[in-house]
PDB file of N, CA and C in Angstrom:
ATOM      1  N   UNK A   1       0.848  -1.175   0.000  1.00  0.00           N
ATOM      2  CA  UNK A   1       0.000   0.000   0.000  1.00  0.00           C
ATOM      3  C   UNK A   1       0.893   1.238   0.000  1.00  0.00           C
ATOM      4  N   UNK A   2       0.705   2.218  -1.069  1.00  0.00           N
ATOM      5  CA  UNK A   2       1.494   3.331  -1.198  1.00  0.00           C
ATOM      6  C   UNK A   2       1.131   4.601   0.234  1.00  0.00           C
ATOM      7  N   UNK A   3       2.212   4.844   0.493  1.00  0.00           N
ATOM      8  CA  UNK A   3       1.954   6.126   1.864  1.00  0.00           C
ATOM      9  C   UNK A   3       1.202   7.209   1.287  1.00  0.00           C
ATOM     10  N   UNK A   4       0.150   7.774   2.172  1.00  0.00           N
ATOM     11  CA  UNK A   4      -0.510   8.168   2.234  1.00  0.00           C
ATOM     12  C   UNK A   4       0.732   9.571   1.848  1.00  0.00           C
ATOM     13  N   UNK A   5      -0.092  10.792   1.328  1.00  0.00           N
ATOM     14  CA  UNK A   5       0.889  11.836   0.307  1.00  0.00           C
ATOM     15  C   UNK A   5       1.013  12.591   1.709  1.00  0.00           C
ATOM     16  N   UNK A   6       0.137  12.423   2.449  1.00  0.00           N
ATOM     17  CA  UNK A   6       0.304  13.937   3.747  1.00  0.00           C
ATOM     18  C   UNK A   6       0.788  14.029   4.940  1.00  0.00           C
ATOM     19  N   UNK A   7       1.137  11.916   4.889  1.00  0.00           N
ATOM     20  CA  UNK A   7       2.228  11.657   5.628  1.00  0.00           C
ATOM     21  C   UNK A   7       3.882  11.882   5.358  1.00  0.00           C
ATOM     22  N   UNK A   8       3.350  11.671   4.118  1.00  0.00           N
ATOM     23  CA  UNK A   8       4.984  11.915   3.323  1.00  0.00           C
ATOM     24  C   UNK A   8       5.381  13.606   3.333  1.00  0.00           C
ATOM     25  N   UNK A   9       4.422  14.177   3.318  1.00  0.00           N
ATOM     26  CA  UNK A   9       4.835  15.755   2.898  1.00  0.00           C
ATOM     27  C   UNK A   9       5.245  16.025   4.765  1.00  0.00           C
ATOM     28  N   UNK A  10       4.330  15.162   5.327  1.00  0.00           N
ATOM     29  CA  UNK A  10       4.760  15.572   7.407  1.00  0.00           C
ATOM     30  C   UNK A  10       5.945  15.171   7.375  1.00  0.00           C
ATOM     31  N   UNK A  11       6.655  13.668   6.849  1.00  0.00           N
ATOM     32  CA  UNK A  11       7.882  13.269   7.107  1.00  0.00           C
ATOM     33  C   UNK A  11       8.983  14.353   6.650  1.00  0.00           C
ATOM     34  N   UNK A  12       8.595  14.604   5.494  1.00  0.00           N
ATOM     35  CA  UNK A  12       9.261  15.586   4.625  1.00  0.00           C
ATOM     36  C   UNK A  12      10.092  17.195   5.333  1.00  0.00           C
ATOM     37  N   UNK A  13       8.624  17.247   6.109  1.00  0.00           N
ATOM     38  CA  UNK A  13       9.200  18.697   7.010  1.00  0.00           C
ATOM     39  C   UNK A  13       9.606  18.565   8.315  1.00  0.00           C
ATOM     40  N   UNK A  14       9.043  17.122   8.795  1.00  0.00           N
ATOM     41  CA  UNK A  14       9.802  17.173  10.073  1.00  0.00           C
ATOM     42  C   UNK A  14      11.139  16.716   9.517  1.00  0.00           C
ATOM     43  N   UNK A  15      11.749  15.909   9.235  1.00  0.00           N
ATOM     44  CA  UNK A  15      13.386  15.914   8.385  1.00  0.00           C
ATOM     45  C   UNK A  15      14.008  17.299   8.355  1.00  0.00           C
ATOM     46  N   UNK A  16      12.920  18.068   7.368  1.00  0.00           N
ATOM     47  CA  UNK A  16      13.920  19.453   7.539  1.00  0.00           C
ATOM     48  C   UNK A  16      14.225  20.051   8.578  1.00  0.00           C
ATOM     49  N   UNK A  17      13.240  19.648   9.445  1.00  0.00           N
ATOM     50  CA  UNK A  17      13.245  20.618  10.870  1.00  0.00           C
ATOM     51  C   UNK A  17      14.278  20.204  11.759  1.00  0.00           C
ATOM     52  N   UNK A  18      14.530  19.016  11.556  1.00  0.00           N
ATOM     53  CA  UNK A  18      15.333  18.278  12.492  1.00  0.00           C
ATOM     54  C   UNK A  18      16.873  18.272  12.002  1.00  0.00           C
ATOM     55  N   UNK A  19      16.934  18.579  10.163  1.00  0.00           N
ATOM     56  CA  UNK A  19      18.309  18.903   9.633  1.00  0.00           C
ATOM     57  C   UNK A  19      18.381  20.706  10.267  1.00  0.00           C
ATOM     58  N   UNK A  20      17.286  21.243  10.427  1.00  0.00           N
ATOM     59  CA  UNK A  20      17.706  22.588  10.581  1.00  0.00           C
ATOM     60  C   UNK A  20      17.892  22.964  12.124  1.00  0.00           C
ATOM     61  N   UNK A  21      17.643  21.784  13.182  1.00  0.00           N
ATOM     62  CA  UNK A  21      17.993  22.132  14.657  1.00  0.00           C
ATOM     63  C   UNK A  21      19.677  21.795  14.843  1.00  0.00           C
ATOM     64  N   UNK A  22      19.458  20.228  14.312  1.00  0.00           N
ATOM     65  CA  UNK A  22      20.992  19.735  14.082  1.00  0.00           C
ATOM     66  C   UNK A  22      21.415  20.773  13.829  1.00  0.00           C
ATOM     67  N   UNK A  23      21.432  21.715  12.657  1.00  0.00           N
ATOM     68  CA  UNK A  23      22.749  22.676  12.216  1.00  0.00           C
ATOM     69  C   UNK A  23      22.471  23.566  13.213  1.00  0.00           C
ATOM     70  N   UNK A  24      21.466  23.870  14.129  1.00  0.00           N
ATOM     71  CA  UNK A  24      21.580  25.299  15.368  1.00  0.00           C
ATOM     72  C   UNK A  24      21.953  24.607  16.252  1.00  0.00           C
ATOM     73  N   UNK A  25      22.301  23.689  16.651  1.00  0.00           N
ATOM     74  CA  UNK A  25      23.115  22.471  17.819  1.00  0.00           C
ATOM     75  C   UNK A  25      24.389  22.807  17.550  1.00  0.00           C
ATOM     76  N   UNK A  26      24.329  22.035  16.117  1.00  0.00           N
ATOM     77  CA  UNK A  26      26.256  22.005  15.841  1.00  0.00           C
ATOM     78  C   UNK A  26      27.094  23.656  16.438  1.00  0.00           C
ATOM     79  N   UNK A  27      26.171  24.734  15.413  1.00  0.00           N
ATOM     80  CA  UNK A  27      26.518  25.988  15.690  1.00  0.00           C
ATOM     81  C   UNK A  27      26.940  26.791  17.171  1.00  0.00           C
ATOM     82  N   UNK A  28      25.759  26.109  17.742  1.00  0.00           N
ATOM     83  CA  UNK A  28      25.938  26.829  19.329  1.00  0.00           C
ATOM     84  C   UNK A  28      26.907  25.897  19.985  1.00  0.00           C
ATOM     85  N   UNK A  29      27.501  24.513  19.669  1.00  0.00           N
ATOM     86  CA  UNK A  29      28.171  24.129  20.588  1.00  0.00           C
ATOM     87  C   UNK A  29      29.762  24.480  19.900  1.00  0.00           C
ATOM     88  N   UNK A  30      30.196  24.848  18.175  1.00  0.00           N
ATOM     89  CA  UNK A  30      30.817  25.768  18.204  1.00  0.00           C
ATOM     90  C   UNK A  30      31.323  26.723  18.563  1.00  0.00           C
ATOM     91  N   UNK A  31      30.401  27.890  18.940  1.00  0.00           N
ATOM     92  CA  UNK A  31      29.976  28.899  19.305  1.00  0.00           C
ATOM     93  C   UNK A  31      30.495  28.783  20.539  1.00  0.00           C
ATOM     94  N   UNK A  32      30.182  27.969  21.664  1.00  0.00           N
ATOM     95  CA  UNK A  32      31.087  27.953  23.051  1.00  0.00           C
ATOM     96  C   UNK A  32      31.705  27.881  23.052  1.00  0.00           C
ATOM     97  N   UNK A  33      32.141  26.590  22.183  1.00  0.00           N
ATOM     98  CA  UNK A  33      33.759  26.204  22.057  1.00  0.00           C
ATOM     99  C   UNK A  33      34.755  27.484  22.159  1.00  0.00           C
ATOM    100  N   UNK A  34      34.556  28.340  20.898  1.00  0.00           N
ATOM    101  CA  UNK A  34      35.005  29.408  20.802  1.00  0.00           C
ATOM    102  C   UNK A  34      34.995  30.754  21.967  1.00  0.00           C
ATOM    103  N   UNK A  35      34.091  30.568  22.647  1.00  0.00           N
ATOM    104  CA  UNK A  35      34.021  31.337  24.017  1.00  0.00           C
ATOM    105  C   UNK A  35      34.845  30.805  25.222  1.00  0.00           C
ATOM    106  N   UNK A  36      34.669  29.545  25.133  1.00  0.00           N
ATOM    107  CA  UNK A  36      35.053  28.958  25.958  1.00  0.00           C
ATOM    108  C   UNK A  36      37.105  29.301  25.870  1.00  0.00           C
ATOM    109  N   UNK A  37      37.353  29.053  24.703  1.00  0.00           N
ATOM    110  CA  UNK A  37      38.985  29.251  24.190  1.00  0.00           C
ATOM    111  C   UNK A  37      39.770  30.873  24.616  1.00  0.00           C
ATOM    112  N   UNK A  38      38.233  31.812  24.406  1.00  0.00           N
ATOM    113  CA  UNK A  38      38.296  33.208  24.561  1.00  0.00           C
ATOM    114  C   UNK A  38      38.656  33.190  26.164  1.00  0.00           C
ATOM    115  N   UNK A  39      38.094  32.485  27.033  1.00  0.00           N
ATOM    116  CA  UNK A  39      37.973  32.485  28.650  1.00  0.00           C
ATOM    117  C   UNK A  39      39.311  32.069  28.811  1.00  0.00           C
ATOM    118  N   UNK A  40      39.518  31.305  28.437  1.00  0.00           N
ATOM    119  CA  UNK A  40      40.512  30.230  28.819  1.00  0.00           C
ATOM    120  C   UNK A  40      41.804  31.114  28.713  1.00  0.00           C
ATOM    121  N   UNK A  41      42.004  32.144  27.065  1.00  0.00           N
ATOM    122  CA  UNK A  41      42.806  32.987  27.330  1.00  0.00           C
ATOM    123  C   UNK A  41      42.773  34.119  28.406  1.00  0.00           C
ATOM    124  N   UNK A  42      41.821  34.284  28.635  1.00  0.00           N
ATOM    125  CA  UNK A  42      41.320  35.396  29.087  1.00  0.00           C
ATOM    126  C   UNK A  42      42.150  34.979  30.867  1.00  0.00           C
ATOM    127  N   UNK A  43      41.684  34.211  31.328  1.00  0.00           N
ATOM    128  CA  UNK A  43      42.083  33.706  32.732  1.00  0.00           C
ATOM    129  C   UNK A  43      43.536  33.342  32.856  1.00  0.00           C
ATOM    130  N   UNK A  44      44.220  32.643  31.255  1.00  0.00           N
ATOM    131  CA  UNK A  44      46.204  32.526  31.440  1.00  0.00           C
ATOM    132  C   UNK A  44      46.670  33.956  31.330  1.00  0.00           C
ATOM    133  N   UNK A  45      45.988  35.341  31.299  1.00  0.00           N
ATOM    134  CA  UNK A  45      46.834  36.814  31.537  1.00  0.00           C
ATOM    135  C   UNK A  45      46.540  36.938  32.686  1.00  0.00           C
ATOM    136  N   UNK A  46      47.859  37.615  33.319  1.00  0.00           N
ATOM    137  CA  UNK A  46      48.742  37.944  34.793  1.00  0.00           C
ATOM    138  C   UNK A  46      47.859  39.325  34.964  1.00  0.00           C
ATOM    139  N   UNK A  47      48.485  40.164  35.924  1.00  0.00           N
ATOM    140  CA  UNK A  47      48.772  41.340  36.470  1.00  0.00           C
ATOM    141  C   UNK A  47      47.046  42.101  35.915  1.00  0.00           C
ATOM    142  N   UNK A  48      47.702  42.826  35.753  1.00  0.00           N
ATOM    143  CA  UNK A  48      46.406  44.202  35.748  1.00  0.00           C
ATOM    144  C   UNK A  48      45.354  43.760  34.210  1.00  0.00           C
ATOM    145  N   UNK A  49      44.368  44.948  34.012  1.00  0.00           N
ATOM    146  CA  UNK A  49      43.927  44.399  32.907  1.00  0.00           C
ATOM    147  C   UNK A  49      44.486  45.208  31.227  1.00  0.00           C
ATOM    148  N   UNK A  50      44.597  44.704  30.622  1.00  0.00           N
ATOM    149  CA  UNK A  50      45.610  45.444  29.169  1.00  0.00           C
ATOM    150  C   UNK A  50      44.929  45.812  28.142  1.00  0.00           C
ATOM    151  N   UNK A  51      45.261  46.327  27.580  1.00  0.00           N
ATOM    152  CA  UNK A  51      43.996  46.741  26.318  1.00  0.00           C
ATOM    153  C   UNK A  51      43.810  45.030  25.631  1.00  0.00           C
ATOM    154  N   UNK A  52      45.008  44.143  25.766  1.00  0.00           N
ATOM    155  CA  UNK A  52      44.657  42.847  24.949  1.00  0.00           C
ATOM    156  C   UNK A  52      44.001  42.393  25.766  1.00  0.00           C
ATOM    157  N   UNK A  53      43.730  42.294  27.095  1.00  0.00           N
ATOM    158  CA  UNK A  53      42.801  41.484  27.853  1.00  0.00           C
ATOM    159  C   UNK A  53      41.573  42.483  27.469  1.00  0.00           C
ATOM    160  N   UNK A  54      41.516  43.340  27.588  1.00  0.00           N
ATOM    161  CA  UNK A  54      40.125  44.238  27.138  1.00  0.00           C
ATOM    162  C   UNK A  54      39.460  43.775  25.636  1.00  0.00           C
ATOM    163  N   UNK A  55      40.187  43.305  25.022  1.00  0.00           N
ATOM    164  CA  UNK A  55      39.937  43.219  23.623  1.00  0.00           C
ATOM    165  C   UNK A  55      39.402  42.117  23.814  1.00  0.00           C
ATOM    166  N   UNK A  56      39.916  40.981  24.421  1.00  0.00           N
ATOM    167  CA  UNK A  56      39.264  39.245  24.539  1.00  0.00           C
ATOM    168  C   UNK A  56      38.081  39.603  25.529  1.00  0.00           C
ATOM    169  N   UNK A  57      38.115  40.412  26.603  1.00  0.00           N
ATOM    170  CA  UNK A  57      36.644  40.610  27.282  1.00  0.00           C
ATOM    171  C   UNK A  57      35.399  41.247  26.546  1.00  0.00           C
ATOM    172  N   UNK A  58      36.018  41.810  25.495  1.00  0.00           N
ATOM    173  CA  UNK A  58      34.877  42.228  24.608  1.00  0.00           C
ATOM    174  C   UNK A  58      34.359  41.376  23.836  1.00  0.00           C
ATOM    175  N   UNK A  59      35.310  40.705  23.313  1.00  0.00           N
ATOM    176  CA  UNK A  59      35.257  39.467  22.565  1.00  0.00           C
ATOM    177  C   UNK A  59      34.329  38.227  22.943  1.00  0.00           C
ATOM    178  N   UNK A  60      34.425  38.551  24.442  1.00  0.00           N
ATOM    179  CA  UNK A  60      33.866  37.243  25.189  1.00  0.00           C
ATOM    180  C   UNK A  60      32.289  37.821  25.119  1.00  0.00           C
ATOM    181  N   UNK A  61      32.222  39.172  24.864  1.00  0.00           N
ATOM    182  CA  UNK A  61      30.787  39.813  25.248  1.00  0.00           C
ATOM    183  C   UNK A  61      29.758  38.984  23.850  1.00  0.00           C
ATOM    184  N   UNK A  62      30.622  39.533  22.984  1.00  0.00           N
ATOM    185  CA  UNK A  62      30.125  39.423  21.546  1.00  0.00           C
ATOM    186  C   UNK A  62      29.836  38.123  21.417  1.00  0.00           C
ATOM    187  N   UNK A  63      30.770  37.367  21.884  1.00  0.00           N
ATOM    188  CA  UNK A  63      30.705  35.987  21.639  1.00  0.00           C
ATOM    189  C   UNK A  63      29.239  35.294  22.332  1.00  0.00           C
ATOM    190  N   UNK A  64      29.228  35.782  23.573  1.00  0.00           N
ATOM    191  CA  UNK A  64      28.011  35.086  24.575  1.00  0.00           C
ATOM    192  C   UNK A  64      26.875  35.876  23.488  1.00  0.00           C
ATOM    193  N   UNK A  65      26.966  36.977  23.533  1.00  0.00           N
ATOM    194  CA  UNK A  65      25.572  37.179  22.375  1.00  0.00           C
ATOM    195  C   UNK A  65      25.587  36.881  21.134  1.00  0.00           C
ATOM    196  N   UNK A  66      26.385  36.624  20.721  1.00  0.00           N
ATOM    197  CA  UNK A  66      25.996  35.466  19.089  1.00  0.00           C
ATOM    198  C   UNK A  66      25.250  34.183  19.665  1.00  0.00           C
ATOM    199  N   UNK A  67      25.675  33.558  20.932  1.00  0.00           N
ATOM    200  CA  UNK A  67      25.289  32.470  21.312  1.00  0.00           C
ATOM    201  C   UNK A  67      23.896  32.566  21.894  1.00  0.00           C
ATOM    202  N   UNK A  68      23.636  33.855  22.690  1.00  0.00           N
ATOM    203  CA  UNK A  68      22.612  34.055  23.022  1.00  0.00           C
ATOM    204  C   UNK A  68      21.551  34.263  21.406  1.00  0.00           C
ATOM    205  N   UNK A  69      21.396  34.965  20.800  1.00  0.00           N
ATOM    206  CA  UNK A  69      20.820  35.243  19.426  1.00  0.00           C
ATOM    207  C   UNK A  69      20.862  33.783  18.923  1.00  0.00           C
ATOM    208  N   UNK A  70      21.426  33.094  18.641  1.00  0.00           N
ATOM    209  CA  UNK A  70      21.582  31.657  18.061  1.00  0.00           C
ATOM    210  C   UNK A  70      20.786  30.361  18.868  1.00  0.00           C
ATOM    211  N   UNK A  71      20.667  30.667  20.108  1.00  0.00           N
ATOM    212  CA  UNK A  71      20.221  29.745  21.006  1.00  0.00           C
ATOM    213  C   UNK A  71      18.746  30.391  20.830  1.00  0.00           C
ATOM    214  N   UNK A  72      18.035  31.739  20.951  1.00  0.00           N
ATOM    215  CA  UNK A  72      17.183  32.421  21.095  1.00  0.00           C
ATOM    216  C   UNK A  72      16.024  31.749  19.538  1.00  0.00           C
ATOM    217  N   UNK A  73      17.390  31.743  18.281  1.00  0.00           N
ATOM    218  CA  UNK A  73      16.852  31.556  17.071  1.00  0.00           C
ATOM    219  C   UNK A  73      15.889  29.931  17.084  1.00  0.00           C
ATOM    220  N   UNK A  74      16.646  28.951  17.767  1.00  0.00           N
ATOM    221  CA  UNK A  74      16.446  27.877  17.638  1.00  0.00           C
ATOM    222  C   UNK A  74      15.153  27.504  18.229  1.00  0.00           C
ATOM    223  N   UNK A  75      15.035  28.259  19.833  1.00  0.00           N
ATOM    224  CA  UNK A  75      14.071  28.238  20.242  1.00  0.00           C
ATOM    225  C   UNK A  75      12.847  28.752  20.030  1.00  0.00           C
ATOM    226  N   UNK A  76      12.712  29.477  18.724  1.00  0.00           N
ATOM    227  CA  UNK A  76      11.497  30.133  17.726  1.00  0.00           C
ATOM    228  C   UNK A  76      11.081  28.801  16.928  1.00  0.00           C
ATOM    229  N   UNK A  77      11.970  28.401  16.428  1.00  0.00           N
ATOM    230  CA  UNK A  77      11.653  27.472  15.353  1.00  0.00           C
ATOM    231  C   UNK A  77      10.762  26.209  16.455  1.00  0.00           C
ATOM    232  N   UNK A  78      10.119  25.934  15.420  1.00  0.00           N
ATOM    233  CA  UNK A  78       8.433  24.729  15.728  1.00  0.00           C
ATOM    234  C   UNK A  78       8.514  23.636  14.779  1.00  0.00           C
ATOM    235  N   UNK A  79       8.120  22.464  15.149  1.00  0.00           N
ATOM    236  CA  UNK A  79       8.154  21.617  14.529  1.00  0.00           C
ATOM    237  C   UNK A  79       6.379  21.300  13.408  1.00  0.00           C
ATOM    238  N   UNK A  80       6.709  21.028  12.470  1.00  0.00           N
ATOM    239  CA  UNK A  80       5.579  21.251  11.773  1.00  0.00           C
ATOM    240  C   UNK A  80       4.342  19.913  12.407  1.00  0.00           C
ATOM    241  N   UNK A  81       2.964  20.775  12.126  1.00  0.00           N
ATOM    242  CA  UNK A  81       2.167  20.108  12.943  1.00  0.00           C
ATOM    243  C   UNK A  81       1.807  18.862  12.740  1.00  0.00           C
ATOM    244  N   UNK A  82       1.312  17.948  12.907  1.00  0.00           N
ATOM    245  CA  UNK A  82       0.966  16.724  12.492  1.00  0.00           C
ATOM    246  C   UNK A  82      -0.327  16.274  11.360  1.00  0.00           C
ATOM    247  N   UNK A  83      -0.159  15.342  10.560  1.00  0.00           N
ATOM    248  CA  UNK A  83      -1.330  15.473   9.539  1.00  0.00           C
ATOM    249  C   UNK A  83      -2.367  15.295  10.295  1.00  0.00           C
ATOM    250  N   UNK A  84      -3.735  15.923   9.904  1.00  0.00           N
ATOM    251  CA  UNK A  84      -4.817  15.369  10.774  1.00  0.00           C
ATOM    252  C   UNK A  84      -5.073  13.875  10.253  1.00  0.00           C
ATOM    253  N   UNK A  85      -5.948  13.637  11.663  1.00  0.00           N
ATOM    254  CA  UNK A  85      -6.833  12.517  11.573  1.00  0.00           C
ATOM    255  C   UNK A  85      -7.897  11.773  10.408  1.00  0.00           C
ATOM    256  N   UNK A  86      -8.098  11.276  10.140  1.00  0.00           N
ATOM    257  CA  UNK A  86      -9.494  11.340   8.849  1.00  0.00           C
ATOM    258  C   UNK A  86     -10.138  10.328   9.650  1.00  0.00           C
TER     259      UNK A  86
END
């Protein structure tokens, strides 16, 4: 028995939805990574604070809000609704 067309068009978009969280997953755990590397320098500088430590604390700002905006994005997105009943 051939699938019903409106199951196939549901499979169809939940797939995309689920290729398009995967890629906001991959991104945001990038995205730390890279914050995380920023900290990491940020905490091996000594003494007072330097314009280069100022530069990675800004860095770290920017960084948490790409992640914030990116995490924010993902959590908009909905999974498409289910075919009705007949």
């Amino acid at each position: 028995m051939p699938q019903d067309p409106k199951i196939a068009a549901f499979v169809s978009k939940m797939n995309d939805y689920v290729t398009a969280i995967g890629a906001d997953i991959d991104d945001m755990v990038a995205k730390a990574g890279a914050l995380q590397d920023t900290i990491t320098t940020l905490q091996n500088s000594a003494g007072q604070v330097t314009p280069e430590d100022q530069a990675l604390i800004d860095q770290a700002q920017s960084q948490v809000a790409a992640l914030v905006d990116k995490a924010d994005a993902a959590d908009g997105k909905t999974p498409p609704p289910p075919p009705p009943v007949v």
